[in-house]
Protein backbone atom coordinates (compact mmCIF):
# COMPACT_ATOMS: atom_id res chain seq x y z
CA UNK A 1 20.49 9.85 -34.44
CA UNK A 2 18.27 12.16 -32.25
CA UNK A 3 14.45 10.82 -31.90
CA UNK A 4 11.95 12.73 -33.42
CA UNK A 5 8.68 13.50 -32.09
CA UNK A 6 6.59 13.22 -35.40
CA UNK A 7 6.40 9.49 -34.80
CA UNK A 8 2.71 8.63 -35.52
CA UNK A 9 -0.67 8.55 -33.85
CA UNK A 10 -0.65 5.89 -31.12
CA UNK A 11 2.97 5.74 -30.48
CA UNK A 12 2.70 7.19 -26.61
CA UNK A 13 0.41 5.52 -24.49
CA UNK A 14 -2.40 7.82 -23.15
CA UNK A 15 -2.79 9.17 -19.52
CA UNK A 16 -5.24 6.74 -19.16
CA UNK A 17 -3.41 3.68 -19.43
CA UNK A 18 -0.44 4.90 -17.38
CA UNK A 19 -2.34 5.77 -14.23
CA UNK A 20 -3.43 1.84 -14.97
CA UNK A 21 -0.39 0.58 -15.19
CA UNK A 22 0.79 2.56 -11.99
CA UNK A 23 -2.42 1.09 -9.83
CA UNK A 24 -1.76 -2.37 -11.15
CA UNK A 25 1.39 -2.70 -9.52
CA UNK A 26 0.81 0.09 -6.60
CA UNK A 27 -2.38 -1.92 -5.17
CA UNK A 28 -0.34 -5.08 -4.30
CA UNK A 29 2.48 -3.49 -2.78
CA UNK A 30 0.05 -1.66 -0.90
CA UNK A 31 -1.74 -5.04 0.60
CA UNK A 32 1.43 -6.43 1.27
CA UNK A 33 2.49 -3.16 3.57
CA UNK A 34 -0.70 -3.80 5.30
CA UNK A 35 -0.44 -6.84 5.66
CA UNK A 36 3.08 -6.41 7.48
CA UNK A 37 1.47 -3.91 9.77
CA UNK A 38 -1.23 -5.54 10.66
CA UNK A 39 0.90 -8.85 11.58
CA UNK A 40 3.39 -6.46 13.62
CA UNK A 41 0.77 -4.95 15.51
CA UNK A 42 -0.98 -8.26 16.12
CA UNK A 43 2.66 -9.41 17.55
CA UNK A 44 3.50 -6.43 19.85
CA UNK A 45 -0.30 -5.35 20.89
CA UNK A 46 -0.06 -7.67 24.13
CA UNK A 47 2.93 -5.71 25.60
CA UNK A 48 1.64 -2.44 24.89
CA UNK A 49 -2.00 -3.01 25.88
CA UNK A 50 -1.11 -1.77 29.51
CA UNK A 51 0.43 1.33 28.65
CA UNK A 52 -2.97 2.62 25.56
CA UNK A 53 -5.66 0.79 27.51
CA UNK A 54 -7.54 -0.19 30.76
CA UNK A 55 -5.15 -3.79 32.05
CA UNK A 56 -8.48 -4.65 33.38
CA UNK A 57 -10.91 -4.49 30.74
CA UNK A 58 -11.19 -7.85 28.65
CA UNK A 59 -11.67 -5.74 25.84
CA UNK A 60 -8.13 -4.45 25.67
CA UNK A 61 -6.95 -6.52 22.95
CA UNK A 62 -9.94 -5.94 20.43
């Protein structure tokens, strides 16, 4: 049988509520990414500190 679309009021969710379900789960996924980044480039920032900044300045690493 082929769906109809004279189901009744309320059947479809509203725009609303999608782009809420779709930031629910995007937001984590997002941290997470970050996260990952942010412990990669805490891992790898002594060996490249010489080549973006001053070897010299104690401030290399901030």
């Amino acid at each position: 049988m082929i769906p109809t679309h004279s189901a009744g009021a309320g059947s479809h969710p509203n725009r609303r509520a999608q782009v809420g379900v779709i930031l629910a789960g995007s937001v984590p996924n997002l941290v997470q990414w970050f996260n990952l980044y942010l412990y990669l480039y805490a891992t790898f920032a002594p060996y490249f500190r010489n080549e973006f900044f001053d070897p010299d300045s104690p401030d290399s690493l901030i």
